[in-house]
N, C-alpha and C. Protein backbone atom coordinates (compact mmCIF):
# COMPACT_ATOMS: atom_id res chain seq x y z
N UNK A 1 15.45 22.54 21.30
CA UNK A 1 15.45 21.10 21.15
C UNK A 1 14.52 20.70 20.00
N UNK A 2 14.89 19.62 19.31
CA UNK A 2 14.14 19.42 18.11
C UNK A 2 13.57 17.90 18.93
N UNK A 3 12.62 17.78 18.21
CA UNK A 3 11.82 16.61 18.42
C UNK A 3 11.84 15.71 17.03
N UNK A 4 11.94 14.00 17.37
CA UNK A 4 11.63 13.28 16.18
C UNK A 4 10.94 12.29 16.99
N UNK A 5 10.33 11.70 16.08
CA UNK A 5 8.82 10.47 16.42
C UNK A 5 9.55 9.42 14.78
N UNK A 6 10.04 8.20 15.54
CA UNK A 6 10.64 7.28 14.63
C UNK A 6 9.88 5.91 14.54
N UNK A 7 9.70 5.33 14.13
CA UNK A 7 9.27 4.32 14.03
C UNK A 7 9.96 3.17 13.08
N UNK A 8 10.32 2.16 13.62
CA UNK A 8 11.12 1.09 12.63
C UNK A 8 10.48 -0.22 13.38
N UNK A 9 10.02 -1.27 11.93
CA UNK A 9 9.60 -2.57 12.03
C UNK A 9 10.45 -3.55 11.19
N UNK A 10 10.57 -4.54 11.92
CA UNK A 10 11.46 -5.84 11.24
C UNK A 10 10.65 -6.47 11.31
N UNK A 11 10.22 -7.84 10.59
CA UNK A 11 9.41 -8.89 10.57
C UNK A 11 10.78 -9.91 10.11
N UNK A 12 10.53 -10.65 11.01
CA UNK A 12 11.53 -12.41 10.59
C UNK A 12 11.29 -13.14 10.94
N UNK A 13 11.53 -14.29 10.42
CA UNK A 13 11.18 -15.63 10.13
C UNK A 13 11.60 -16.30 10.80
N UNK A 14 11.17 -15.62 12.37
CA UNK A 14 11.78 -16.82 13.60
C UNK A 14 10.96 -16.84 14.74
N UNK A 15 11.13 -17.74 15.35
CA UNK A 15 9.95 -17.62 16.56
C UNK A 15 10.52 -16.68 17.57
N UNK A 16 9.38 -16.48 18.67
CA UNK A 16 9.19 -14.91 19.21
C UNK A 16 10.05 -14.95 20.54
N UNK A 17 10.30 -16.01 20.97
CA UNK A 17 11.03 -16.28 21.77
C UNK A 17 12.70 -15.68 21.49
N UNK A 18 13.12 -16.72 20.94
CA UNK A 18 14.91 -16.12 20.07
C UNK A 18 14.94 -14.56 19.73
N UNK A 19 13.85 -13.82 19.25
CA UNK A 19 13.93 -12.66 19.23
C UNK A 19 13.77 -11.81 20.25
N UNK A 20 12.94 -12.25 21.19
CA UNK A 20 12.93 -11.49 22.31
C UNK A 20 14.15 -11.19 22.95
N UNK A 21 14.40 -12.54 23.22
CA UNK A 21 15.74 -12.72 23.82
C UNK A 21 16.88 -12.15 23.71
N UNK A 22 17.25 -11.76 22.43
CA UNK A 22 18.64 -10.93 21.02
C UNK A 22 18.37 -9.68 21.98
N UNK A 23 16.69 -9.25 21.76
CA UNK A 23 16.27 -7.84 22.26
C UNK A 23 17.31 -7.11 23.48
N UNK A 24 16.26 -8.22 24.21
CA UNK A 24 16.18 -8.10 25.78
C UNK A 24 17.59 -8.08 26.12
N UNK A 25 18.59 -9.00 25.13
CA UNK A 25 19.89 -8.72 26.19
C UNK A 25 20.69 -7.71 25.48
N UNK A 26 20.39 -6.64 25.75
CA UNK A 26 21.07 -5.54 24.90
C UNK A 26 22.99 -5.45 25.57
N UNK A 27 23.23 -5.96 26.57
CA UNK A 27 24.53 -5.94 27.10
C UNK A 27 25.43 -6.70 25.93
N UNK A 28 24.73 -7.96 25.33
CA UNK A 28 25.37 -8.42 24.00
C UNK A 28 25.24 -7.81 22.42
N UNK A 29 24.47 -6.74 22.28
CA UNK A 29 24.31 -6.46 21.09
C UNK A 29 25.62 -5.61 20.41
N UNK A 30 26.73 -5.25 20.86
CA UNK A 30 27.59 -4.98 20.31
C UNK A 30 28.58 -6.06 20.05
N UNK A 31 28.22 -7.42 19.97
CA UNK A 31 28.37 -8.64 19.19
C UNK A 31 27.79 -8.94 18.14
N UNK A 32 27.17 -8.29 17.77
CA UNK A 32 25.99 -8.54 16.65
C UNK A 32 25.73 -7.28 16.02
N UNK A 33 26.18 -6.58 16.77
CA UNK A 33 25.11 -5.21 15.62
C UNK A 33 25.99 -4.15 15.90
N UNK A 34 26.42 -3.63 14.27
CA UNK A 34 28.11 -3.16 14.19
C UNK A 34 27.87 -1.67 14.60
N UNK A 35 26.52 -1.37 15.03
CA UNK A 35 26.14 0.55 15.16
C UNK A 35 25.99 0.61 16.76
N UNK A 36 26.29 -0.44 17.26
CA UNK A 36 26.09 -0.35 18.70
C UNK A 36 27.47 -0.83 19.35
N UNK A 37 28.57 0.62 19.87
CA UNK A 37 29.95 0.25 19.67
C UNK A 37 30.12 -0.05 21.46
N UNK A 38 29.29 0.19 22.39
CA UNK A 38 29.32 -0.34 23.97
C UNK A 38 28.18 -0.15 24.49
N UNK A 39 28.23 -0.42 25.28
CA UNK A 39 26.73 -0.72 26.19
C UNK A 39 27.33 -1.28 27.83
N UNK A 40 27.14 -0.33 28.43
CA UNK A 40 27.75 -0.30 29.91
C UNK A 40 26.73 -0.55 30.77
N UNK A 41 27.04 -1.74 31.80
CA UNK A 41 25.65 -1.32 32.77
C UNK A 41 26.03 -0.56 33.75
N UNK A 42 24.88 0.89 33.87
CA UNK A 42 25.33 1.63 35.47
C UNK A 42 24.70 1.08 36.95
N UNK A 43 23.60 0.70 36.58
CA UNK A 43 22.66 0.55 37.31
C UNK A 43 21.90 -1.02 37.18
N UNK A 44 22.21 -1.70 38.21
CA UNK A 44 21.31 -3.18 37.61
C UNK A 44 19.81 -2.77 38.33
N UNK A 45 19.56 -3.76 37.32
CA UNK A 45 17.77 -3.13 37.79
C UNK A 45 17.55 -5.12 38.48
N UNK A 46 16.02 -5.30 38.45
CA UNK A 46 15.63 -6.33 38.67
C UNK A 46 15.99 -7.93 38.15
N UNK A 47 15.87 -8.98 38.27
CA UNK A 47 16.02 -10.27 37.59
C UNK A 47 15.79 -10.01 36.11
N UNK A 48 14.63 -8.96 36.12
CA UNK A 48 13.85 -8.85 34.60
C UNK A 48 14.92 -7.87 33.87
N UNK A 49 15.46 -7.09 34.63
CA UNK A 49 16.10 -5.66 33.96
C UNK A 49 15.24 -4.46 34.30
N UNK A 50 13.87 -4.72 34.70
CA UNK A 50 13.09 -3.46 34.95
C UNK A 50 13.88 -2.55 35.96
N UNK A 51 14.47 -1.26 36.00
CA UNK A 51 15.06 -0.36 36.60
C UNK A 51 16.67 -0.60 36.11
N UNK A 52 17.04 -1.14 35.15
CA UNK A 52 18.15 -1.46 34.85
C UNK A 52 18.74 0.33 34.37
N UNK A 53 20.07 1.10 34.48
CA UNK A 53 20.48 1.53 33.51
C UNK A 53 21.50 1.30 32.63
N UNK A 54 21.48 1.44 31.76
CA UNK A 54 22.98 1.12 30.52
C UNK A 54 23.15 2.32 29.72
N UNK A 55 24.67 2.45 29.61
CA UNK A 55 25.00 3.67 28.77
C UNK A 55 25.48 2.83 27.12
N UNK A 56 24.44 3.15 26.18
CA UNK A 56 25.14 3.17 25.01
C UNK A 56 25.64 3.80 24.02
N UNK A 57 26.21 3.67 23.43
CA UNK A 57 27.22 4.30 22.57
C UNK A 57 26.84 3.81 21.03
N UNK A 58 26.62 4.84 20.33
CA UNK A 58 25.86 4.38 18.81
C UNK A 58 26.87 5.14 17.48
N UNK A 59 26.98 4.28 17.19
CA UNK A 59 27.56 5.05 15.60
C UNK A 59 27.27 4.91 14.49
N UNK A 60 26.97 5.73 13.49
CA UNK A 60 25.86 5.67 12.41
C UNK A 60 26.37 5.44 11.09
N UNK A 61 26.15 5.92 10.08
CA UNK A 61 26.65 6.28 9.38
C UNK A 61 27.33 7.69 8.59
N UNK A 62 27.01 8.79 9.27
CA UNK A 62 28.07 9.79 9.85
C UNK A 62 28.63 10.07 10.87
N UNK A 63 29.52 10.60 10.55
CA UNK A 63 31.07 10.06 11.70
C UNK A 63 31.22 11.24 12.70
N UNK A 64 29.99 10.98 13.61
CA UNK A 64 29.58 11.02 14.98
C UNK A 64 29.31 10.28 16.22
N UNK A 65 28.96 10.17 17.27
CA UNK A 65 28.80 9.27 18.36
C UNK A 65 27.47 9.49 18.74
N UNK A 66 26.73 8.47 19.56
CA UNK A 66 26.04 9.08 20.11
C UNK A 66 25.76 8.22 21.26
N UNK A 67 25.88 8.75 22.43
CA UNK A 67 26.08 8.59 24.08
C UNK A 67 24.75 8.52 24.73
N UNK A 68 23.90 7.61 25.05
CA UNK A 68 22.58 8.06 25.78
C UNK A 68 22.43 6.75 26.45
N UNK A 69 21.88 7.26 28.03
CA UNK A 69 22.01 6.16 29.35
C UNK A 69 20.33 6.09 29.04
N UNK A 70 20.18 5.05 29.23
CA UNK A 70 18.82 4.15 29.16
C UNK A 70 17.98 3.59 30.30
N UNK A 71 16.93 4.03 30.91
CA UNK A 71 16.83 3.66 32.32
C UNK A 71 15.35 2.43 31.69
N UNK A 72 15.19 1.38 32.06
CA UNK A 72 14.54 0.58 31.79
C UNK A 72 13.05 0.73 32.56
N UNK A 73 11.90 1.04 32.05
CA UNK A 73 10.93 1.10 32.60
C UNK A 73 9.86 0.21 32.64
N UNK A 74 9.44 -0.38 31.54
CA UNK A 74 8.66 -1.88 31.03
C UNK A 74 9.56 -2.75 30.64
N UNK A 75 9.09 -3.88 31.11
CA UNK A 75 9.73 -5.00 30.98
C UNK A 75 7.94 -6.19 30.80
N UNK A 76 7.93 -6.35 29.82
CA UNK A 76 6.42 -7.34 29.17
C UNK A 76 7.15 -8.46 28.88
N UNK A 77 7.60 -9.63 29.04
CA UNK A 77 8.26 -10.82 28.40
C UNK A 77 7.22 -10.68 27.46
N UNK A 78 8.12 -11.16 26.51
CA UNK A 78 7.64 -11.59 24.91
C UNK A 78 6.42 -10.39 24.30
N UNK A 79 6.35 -9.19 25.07
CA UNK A 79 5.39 -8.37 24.80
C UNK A 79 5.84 -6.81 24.17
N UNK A 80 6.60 -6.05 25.40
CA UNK A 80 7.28 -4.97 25.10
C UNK A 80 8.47 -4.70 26.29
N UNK A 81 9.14 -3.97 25.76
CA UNK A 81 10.47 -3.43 26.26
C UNK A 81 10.45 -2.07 26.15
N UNK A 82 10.43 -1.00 27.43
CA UNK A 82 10.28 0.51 27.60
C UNK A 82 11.70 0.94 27.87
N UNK A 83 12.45 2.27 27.77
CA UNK A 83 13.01 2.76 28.15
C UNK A 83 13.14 4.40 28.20
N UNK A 84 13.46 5.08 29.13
CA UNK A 84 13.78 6.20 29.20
C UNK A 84 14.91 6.44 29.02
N UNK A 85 15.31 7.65 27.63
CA UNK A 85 17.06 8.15 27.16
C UNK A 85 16.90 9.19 27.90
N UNK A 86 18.12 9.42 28.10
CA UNK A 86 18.83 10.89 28.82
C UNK A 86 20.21 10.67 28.03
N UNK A 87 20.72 11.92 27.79
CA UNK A 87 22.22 12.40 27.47
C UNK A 87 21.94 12.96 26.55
N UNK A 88 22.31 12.72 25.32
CA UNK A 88 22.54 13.11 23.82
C UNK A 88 21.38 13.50 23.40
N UNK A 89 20.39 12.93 23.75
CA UNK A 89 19.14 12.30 23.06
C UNK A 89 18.35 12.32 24.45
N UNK A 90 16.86 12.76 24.76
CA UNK A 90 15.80 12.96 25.51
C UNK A 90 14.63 12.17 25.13
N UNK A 91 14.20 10.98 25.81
CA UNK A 91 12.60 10.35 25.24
C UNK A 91 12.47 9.43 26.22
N UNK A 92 11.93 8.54 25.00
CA UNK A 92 11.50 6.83 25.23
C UNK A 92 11.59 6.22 23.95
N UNK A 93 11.83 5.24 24.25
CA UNK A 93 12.18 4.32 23.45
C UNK A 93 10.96 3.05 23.61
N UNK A 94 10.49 2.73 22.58
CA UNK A 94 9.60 1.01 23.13
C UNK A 94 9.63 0.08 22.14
N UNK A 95 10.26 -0.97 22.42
CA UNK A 95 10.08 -2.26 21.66
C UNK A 95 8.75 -2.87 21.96
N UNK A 96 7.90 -3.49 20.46
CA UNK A 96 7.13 -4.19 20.84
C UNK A 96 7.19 -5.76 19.87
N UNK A 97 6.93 -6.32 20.27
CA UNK A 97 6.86 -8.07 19.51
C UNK A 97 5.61 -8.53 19.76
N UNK A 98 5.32 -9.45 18.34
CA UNK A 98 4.21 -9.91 18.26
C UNK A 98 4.54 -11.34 17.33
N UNK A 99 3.53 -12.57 17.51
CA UNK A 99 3.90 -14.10 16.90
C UNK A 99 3.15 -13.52 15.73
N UNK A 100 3.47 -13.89 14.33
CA UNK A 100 2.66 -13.65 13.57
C UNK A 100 2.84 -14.73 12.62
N UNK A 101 2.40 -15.91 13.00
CA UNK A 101 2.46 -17.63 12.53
C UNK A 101 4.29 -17.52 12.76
N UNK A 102 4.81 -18.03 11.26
CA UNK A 102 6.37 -18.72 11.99
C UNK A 102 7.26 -17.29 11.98
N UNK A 103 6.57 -16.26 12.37
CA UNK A 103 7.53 -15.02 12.25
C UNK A 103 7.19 -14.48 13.21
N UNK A 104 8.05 -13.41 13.32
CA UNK A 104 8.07 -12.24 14.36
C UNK A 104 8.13 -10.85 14.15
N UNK A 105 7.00 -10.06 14.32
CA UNK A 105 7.07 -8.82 14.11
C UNK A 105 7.53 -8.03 15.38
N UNK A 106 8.79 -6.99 15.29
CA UNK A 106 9.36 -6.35 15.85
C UNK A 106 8.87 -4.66 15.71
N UNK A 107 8.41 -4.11 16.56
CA UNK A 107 8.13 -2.68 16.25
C UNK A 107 9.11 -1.62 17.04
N UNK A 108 9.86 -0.86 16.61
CA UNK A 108 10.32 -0.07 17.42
C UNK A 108 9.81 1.20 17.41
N UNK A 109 9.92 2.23 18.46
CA UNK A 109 9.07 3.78 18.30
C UNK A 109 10.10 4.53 19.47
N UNK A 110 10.74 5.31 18.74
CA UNK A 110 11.89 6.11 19.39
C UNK A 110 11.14 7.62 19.20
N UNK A 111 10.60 8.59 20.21
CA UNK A 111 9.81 9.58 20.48
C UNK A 111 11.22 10.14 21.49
N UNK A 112 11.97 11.35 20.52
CA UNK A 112 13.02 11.89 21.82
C UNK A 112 13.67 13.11 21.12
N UNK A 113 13.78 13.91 21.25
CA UNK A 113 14.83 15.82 21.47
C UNK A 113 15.82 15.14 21.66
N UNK A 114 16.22 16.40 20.81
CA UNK A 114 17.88 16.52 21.03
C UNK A 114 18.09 16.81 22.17
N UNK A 115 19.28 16.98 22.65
CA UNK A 115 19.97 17.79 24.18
C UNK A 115 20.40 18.47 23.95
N UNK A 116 21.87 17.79 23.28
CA UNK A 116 22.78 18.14 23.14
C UNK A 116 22.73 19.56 22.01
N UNK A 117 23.65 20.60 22.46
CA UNK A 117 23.81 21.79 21.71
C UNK A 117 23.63 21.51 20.51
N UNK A 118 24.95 21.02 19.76
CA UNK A 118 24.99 20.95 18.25
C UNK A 118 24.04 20.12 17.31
N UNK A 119 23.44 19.07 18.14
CA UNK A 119 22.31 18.56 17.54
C UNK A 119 21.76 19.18 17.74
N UNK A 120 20.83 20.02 18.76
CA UNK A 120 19.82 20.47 18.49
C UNK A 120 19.96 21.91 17.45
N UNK A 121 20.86 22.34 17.23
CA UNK A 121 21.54 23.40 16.20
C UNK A 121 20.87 22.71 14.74
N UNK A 122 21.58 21.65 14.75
CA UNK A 122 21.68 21.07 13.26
C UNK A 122 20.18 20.27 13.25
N UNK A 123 19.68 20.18 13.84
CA UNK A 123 18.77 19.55 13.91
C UNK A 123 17.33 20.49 13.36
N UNK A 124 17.58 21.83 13.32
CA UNK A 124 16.51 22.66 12.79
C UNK A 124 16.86 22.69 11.57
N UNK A 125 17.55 22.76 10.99
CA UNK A 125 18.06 23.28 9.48
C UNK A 125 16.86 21.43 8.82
N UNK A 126 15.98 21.50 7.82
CA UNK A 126 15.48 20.94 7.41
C UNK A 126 16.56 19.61 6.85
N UNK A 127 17.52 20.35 6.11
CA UNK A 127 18.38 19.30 5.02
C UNK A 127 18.84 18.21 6.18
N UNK A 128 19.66 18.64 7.13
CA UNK A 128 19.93 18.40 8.13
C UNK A 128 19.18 17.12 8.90
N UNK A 129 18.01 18.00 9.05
CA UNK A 129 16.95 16.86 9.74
C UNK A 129 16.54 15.68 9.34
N UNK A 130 16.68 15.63 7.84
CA UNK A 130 16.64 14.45 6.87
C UNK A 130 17.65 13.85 6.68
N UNK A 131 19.28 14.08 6.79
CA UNK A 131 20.34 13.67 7.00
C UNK A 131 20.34 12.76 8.35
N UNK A 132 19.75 13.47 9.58
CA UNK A 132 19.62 12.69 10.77
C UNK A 132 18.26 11.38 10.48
N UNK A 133 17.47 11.91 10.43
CA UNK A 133 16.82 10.71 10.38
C UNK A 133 17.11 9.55 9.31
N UNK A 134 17.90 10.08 8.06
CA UNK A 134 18.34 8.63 7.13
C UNK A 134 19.85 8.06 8.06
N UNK A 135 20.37 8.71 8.85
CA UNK A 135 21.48 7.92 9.72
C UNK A 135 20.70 7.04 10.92
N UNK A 136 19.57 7.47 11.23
CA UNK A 136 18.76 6.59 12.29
C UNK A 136 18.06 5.73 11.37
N UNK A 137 17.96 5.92 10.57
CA UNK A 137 17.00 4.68 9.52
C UNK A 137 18.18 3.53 9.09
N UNK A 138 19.44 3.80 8.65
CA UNK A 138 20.65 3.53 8.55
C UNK A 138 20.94 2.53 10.08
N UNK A 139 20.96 2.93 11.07
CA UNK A 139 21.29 2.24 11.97
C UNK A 139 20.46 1.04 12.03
N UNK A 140 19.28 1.39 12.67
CA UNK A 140 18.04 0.32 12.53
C UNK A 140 18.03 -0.67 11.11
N UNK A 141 18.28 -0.11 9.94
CA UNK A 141 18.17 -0.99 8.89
C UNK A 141 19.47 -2.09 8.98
N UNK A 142 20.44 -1.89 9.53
CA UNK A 142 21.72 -2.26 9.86
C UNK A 142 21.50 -3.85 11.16
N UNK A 143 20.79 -3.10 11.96
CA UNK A 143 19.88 -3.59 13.41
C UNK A 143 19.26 -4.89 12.93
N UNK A 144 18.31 -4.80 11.77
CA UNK A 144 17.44 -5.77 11.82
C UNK A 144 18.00 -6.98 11.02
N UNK A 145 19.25 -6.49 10.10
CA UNK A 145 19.51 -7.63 9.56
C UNK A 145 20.69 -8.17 10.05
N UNK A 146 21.19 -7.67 11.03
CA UNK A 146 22.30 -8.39 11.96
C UNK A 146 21.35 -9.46 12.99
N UNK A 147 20.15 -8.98 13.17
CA UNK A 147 19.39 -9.77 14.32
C UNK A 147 19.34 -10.98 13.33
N UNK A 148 18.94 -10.62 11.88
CA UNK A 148 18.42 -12.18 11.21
C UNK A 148 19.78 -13.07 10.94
N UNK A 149 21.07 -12.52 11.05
CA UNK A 149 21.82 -13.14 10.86
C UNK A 149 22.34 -13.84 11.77
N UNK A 150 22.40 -12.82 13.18
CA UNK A 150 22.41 -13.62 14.45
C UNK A 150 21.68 -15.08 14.37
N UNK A 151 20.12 -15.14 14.34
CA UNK A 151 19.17 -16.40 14.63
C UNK A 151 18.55 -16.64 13.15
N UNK A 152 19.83 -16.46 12.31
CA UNK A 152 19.98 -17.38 11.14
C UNK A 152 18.56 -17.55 10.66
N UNK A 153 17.88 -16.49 10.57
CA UNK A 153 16.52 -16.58 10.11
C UNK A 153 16.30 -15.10 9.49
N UNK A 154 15.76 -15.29 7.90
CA UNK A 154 15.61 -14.34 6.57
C UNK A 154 14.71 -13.17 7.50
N UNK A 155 15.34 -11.88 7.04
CA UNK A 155 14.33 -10.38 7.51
C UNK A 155 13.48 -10.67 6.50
N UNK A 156 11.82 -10.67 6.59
CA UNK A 156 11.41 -10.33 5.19
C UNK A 156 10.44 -8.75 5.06
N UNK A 157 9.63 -8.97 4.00
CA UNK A 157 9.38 -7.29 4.04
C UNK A 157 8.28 -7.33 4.81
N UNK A 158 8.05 -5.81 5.55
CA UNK A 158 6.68 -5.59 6.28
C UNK A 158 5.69 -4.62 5.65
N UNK A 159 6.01 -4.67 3.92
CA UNK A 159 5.25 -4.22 3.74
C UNK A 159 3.19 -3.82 4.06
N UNK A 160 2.93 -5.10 4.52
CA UNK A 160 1.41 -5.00 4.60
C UNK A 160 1.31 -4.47 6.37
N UNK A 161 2.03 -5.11 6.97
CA UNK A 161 2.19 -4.32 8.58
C UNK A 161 2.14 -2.81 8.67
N UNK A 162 3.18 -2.30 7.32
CA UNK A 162 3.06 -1.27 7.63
C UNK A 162 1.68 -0.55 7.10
N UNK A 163 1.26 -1.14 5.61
CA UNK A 163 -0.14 -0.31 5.39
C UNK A 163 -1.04 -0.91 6.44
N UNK A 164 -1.33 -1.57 6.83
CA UNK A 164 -2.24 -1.58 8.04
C UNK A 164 -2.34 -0.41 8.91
N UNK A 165 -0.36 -0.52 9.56
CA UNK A 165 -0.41 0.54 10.64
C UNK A 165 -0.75 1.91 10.13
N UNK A 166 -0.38 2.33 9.24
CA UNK A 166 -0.74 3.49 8.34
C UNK A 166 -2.51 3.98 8.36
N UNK A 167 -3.41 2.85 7.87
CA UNK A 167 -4.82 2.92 7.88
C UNK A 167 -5.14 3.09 9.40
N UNK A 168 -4.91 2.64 10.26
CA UNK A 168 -5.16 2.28 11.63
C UNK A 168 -4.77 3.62 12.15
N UNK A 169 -3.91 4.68 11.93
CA UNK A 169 -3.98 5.88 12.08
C UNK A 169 -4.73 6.59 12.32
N UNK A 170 -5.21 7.32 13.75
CA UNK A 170 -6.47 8.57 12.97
C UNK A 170 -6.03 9.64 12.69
N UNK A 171 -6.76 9.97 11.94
CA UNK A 171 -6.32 11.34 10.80
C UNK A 171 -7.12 12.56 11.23
């Protein structure tokens, strides 16, 4: 099994609320966001979604699938969103949001192994591994500007978020 540690941030120009919300209801995001082709619920979890599961279905930009049930573990209104993958793909997943005056910073951190045979095959070969992660950068980059188009509010850059998070690192 190969391991990847991902990290993707959107910052937009909308209040934290409307974004949460897009987040949180992931049962609608294959209305909005063209890499997310179903999203099934197996399992309802709480009012909040905490214990919720959903199977989604992702397609990238190579012409593969990818199948992984999501068991909902944090549920933070307006704070963070946890989940545990199983299928395709082995981790956690965590959304986090933050007000940052009339915007919203979105952090995502996808920490998860392959499972599956042939990914984890292709997944050692280096070239490979960089092929996968520019199709997950590809998706997410896809992700954040369907969200701004959804709530009609500009993605802008995170450049300084990210050198922050970068310095804030220990080394």
């Amino acid at each position: 099994m190969a391991q990847f540690r991902l990290t993707t941030l959107w910052c937009i120009e909308a209040p934290l609320q409307p974004v949460w919300d897009a987040i949180h209801d992931s049962m609608n995001w294959p209305r909005w966001w063209k890499n997310v082709e179903a999203v099934r619920e197996l399992q309802s979890g709480e009012t909040d979604g905490l214990g919720a599961v959903h199977r989604y279905t992702w397609k990238g930009v190579l012409p593969y699938r990818v199948i992984i049930d999501v068991r909902v573990t944090r549920v933070t209104p307006l704070v963070a969103l946890e989940g545990e993958a199983s299928g395709a793909l082995e981790g956690m997943g965590r959304w986090h949001f933050a007000a940052d005056g009339s915007r919203t910073v979105v952090r995502y951190d996808w920490h998860v192994r392959t499972a599956s045979a042939w990914m984890s095959a292709l997944a050692f070969a280096p070239f490979a591994r960089l092929v996968l992660r520019w199709n997950h950068d590809s998706i997410m980059r896809e992700g954040g500007l369907a969200l701004a188009r959804l709530l009609e509010a500009p993605l802008v850059d995170c450049s300084a978020e990210r050198s922050a998070e970068r310095s804030a690192k220990p080394r």
